[in-house]
PDB file of N, CA and C in Angstrom:
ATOM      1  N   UNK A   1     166.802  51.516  57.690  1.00  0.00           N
ATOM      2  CA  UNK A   1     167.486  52.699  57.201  1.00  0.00           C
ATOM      3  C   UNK A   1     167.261  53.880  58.142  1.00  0.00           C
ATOM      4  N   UNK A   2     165.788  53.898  58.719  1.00  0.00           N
ATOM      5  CA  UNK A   2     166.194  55.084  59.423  1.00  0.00           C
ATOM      6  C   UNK A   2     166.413  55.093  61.296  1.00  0.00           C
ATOM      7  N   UNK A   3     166.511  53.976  61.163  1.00  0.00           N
ATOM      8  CA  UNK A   3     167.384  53.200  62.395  1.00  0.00           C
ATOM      9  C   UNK A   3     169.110  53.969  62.223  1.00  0.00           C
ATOM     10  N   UNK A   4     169.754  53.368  61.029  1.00  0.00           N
ATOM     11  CA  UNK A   4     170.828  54.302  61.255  1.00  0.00           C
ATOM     12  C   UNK A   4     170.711  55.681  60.922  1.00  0.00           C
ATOM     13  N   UNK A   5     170.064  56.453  60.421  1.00  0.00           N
ATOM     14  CA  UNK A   5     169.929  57.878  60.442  1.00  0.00           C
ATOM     15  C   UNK A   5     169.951  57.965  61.650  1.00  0.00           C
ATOM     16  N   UNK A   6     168.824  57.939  62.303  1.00  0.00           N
ATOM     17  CA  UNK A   6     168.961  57.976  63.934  1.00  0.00           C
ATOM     18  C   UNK A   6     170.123  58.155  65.144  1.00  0.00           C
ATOM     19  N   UNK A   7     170.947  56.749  64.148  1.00  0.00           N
ATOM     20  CA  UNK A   7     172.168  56.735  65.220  1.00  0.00           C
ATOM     21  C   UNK A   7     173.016  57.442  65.023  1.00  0.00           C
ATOM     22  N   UNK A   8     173.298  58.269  63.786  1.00  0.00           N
ATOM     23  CA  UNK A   8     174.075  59.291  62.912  1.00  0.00           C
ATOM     24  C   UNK A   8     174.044  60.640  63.396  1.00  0.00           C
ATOM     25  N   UNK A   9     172.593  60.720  63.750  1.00  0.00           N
ATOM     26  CA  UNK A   9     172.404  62.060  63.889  1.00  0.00           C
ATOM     27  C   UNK A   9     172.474  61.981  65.919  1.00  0.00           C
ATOM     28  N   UNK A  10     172.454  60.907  66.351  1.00  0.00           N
ATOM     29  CA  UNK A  10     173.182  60.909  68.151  1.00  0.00           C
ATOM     30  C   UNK A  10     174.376  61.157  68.138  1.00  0.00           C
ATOM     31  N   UNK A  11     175.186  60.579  67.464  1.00  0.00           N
ATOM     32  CA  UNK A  11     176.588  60.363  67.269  1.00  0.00           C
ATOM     33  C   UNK A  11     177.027  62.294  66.890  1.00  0.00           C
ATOM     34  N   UNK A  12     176.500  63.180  65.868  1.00  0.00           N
ATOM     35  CA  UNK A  12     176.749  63.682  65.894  1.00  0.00           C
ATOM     36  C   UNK A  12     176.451  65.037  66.881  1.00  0.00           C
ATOM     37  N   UNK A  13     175.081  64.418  67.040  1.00  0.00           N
ATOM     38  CA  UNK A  13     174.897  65.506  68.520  1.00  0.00           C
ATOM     39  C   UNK A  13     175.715  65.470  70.142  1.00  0.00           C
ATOM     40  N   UNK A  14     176.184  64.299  69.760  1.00  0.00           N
ATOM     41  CA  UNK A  14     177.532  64.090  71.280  1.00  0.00           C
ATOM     42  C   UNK A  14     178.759  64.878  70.577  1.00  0.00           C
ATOM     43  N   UNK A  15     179.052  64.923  69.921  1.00  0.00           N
ATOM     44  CA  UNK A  15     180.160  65.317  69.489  1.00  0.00           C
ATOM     45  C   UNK A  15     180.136  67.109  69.474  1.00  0.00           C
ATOM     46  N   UNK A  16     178.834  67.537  69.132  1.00  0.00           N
ATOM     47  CA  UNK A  16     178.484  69.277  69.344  1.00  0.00           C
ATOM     48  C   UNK A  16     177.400  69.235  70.095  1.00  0.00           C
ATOM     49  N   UNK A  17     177.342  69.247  70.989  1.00  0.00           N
ATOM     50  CA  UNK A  17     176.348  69.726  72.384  1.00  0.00           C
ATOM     51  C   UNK A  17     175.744  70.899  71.769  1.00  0.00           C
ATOM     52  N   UNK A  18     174.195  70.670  72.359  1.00  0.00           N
ATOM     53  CA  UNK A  18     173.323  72.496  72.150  1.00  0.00           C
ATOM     54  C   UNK A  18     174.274  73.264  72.374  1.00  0.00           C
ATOM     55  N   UNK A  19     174.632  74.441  71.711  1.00  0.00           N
ATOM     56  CA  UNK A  19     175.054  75.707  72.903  1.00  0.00           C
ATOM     57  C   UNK A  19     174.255  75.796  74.146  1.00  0.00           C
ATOM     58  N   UNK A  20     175.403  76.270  75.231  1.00  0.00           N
ATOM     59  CA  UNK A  20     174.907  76.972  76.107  1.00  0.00           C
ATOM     60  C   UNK A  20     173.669  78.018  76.271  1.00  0.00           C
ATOM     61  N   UNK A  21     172.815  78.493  77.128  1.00  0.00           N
ATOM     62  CA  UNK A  21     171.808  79.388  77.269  1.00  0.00           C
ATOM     63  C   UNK A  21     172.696  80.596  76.721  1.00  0.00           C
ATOM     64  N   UNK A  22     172.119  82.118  76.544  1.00  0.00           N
ATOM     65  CA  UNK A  22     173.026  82.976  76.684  1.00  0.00           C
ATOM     66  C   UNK A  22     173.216  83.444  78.133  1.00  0.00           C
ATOM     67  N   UNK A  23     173.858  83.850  78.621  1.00  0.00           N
ATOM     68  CA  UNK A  23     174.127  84.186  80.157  1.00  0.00           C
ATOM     69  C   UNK A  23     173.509  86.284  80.301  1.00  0.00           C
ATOM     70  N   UNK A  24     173.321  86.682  81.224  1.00  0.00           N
ATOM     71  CA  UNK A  24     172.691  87.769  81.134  1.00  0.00           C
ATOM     72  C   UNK A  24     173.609  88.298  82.076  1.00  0.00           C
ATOM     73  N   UNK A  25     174.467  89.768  81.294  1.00  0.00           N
ATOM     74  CA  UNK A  25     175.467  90.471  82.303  1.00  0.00           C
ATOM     75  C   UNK A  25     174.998  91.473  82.766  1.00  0.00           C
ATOM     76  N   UNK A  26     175.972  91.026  83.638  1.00  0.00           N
ATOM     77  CA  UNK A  26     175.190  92.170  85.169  1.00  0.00           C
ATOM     78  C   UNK A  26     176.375  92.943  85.610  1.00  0.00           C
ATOM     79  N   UNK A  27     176.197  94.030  85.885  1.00  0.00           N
ATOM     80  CA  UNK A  27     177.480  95.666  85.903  1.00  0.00           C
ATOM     81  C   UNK A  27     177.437  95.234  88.017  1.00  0.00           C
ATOM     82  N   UNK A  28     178.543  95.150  88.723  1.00  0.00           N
ATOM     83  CA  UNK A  28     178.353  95.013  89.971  1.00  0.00           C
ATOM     84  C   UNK A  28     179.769  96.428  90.693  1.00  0.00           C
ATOM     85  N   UNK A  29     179.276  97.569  90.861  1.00  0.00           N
ATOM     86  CA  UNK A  29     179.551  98.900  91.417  1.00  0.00           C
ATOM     87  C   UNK A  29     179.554  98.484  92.836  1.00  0.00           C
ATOM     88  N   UNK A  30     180.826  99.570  93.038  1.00  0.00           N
ATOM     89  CA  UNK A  30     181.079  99.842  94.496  1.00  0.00           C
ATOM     90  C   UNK A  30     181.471 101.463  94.595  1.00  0.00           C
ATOM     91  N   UNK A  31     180.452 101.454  95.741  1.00  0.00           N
ATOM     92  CA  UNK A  31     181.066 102.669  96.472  1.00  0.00           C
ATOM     93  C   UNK A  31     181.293 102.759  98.127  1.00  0.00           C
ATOM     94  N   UNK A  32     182.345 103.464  97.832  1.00  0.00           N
ATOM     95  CA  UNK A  32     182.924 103.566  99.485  1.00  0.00           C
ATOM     96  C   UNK A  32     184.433 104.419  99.637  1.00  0.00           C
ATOM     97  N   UNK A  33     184.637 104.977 100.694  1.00  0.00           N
ATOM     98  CA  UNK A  33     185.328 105.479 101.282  1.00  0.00           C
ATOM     99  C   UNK A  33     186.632 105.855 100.475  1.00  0.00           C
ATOM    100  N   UNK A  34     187.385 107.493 100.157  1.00  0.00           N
ATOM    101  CA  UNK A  34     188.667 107.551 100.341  1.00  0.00           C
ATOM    102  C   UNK A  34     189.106 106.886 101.135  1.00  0.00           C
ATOM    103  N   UNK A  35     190.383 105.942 101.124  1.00  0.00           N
ATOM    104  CA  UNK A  35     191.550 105.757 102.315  1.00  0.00           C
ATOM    105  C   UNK A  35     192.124 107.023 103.244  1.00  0.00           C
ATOM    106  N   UNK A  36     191.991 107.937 102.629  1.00  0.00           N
ATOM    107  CA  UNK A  36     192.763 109.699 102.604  1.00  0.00           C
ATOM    108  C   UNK A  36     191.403 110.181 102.992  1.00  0.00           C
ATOM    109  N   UNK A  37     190.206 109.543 103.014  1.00  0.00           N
ATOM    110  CA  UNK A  37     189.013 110.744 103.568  1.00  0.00           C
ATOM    111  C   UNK A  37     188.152 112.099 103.181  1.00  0.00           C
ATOM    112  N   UNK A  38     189.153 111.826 101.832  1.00  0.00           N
ATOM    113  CA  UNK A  38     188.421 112.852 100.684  1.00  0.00           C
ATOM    114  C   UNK A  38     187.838 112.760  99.415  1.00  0.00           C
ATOM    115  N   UNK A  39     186.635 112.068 100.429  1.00  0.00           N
ATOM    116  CA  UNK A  39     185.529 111.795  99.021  1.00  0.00           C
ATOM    117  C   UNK A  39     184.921 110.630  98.737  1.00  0.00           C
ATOM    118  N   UNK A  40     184.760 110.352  97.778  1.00  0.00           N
ATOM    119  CA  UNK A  40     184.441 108.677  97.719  1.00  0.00           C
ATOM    120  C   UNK A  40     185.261 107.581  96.555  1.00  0.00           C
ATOM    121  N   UNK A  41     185.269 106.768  96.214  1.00  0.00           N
ATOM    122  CA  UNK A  41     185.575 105.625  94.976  1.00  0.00           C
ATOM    123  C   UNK A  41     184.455 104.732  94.699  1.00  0.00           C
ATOM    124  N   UNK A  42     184.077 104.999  93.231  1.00  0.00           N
ATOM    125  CA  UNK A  42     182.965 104.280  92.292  1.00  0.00           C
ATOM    126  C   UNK A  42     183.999 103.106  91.910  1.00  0.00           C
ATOM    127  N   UNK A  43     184.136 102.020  92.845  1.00  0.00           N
ATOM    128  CA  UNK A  43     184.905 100.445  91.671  1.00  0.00           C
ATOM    129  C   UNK A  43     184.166  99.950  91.158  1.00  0.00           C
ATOM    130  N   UNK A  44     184.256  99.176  89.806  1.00  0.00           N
ATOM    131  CA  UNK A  44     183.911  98.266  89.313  1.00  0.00           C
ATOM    132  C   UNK A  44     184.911  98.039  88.216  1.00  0.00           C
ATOM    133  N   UNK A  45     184.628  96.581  88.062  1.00  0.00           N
ATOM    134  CA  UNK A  45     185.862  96.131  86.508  1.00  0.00           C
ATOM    135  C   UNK A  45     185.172  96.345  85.487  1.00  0.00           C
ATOM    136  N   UNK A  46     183.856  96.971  85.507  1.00  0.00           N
ATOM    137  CA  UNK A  46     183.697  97.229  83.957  1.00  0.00           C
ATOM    138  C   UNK A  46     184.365  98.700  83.479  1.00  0.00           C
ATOM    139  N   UNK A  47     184.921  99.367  84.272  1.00  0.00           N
ATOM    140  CA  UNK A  47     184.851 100.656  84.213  1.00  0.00           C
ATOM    141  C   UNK A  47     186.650 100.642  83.830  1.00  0.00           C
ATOM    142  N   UNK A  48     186.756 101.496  82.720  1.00  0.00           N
ATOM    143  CA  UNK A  48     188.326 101.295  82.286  1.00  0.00           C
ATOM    144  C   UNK A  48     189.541 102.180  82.918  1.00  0.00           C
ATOM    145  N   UNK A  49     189.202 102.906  84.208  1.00  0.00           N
ATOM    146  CA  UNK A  49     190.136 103.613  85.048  1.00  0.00           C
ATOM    147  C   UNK A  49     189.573 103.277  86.452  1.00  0.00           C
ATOM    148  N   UNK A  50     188.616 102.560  86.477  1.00  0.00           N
ATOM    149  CA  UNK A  50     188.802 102.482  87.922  1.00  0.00           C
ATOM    150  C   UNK A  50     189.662 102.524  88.690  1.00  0.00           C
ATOM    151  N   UNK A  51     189.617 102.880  90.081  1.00  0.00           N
ATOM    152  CA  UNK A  51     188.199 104.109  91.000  1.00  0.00           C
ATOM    153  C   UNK A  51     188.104 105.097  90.400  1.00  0.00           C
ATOM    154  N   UNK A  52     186.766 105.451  90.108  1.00  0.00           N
ATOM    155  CA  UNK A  52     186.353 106.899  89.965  1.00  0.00           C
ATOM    156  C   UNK A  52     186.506 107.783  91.117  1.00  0.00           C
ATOM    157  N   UNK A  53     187.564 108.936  91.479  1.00  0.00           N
ATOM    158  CA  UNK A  53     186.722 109.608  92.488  1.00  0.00           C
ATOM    159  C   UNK A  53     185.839 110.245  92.266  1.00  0.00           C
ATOM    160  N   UNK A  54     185.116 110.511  93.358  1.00  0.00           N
ATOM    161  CA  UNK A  54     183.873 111.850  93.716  1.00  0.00           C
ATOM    162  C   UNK A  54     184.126 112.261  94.950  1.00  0.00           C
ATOM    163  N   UNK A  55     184.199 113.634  94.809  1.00  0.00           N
ATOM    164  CA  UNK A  55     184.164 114.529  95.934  1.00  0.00           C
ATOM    165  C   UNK A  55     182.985 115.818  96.313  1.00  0.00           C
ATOM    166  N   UNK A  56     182.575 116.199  97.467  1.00  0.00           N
ATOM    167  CA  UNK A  56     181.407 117.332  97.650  1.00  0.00           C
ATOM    168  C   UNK A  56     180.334 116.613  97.962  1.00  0.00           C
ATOM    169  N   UNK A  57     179.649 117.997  98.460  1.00  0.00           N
ATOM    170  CA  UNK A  57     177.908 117.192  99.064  1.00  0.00           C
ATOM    171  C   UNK A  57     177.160 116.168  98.066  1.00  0.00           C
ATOM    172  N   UNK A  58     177.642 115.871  96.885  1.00  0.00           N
ATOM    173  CA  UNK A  58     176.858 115.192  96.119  1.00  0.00           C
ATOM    174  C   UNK A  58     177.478 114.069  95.837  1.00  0.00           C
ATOM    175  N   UNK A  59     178.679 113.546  96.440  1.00  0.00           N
ATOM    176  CA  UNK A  59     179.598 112.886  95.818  1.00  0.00           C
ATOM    177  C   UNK A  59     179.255 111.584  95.733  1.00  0.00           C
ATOM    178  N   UNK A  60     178.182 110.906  96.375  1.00  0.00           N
ATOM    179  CA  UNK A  60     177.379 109.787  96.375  1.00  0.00           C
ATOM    180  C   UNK A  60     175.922 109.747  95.350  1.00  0.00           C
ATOM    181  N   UNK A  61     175.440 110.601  95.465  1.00  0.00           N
ATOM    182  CA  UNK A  61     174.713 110.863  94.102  1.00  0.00           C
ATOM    183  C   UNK A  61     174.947 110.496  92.713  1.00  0.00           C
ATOM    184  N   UNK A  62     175.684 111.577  92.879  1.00  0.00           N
ATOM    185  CA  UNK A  62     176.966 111.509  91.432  1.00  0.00           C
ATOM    186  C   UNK A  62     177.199 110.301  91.079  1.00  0.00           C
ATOM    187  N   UNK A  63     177.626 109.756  91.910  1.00  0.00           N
ATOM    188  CA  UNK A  63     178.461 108.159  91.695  1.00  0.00           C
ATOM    189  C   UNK A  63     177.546 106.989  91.512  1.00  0.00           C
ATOM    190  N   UNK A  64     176.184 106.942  91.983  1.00  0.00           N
ATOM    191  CA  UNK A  64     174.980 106.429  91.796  1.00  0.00           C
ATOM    192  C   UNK A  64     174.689 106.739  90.298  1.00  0.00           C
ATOM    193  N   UNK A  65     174.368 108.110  89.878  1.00  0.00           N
ATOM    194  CA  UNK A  65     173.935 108.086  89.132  1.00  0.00           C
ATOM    195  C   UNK A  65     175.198 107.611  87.728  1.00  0.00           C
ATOM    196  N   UNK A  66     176.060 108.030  87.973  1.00  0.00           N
ATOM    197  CA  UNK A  66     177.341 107.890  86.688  1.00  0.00           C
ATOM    198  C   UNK A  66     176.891 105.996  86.128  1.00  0.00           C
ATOM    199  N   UNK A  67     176.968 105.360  87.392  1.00  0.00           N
ATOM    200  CA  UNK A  67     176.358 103.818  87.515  1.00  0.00           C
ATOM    201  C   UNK A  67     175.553 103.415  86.841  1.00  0.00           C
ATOM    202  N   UNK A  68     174.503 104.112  87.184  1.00  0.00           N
ATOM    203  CA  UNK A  68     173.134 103.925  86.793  1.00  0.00           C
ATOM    204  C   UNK A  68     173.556 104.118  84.729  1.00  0.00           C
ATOM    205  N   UNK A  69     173.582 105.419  84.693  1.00  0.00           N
ATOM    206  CA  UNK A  69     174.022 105.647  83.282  1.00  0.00           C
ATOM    207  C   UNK A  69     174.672 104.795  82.391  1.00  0.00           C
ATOM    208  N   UNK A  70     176.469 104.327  83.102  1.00  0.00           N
ATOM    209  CA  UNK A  70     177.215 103.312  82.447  1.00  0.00           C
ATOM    210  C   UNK A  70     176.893 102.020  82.368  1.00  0.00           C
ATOM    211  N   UNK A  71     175.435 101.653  82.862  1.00  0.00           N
ATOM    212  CA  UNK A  71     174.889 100.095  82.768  1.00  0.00           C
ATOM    213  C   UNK A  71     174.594  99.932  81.707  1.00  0.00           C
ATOM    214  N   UNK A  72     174.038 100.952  81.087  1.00  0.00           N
ATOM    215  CA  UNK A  72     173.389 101.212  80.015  1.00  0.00           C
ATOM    216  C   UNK A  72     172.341 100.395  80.006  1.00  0.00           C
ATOM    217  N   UNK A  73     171.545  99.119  78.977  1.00  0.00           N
ATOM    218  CA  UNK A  73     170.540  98.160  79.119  1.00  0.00           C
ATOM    219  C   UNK A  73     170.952  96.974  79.897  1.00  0.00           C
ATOM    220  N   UNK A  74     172.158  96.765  80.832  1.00  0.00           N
ATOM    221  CA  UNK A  74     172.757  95.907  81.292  1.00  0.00           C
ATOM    222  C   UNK A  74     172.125  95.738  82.895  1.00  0.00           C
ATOM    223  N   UNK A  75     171.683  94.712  83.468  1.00  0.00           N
ATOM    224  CA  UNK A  75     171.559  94.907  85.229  1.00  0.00           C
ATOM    225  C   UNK A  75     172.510  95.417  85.727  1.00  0.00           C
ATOM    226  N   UNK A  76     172.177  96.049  86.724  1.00  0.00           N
ATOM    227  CA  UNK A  76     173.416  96.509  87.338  1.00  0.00           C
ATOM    228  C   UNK A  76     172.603  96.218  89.016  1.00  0.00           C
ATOM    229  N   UNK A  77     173.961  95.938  89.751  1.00  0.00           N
ATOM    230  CA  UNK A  77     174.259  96.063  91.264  1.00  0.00           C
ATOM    231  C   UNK A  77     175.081  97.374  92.084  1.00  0.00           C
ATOM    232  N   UNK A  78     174.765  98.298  92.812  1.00  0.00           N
ATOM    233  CA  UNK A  78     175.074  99.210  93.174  1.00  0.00           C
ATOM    234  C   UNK A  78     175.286  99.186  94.809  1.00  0.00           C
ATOM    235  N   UNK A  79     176.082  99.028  95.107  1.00  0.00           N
ATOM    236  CA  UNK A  79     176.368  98.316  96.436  1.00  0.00           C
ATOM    237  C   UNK A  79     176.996  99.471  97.463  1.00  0.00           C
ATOM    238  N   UNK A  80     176.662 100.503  98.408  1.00  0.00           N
ATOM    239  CA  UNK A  80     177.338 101.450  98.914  1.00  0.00           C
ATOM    240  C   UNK A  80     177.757 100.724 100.497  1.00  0.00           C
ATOM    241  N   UNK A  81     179.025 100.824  99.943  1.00  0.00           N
ATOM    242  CA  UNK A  81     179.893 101.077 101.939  1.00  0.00           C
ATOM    243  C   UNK A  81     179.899 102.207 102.452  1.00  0.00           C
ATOM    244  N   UNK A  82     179.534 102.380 103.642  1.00  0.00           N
ATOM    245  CA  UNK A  82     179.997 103.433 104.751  1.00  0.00           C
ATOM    246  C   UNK A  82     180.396 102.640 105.952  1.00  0.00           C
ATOM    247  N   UNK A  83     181.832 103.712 106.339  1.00  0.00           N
ATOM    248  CA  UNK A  83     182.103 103.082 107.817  1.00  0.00           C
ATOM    249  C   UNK A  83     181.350 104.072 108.797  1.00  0.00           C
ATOM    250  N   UNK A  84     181.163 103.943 110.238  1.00  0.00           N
ATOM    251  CA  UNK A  84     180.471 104.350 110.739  1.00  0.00           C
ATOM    252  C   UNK A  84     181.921 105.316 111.580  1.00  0.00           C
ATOM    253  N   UNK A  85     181.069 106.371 111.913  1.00  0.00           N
ATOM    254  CA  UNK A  85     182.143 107.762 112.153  1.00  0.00           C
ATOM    255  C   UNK A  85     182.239 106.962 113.622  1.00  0.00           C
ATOM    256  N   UNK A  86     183.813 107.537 113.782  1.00  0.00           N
ATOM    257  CA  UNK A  86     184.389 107.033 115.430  1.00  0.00           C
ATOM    258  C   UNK A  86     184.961 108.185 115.938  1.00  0.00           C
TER     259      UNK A  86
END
């Protein structure tokens, strides 16, 4: 008898697999360059108007920190481009 319990309870564990782990989200920011040269763009797809601009001596700051803030308890990646002046 508990030979087939056994096989009852395989049978039904093929059929519903464990769940998955939970997966841990991570916020991945970009900053870099106007095309036009005035200022910067904060991308990311979590953000619901992306690019943010920022413009002025702080405009990389700013955009760091806005990041930092909108992760909220989430990891975040903060990734800055600069091209190099020619």
């Amino acid at each position: 008898m508990l030979h087939i319990a056994g096989m009852a309870l395989e049978s039904q564990m093929a059929k519903n697999p464990a769940p998955a782990p939970p997966t841990i989200s991570t916020h991945i920011y970009e900053i870099r360059p106007r095309a036009d040269k005035h200022g910067i763009d904060l991308i990311s797809d979590v953000l619901p108007y992306s690019p943010l601009w920022y413009a002025g001596p702080n405009a990389i700051s700013n955009a760091i920190s806005f990041a930092k803030f909108n992760s909220g308890s989430h990891d975040a990646v903060i990734r800055v481009t600069m091209q190099r002046a020619t």
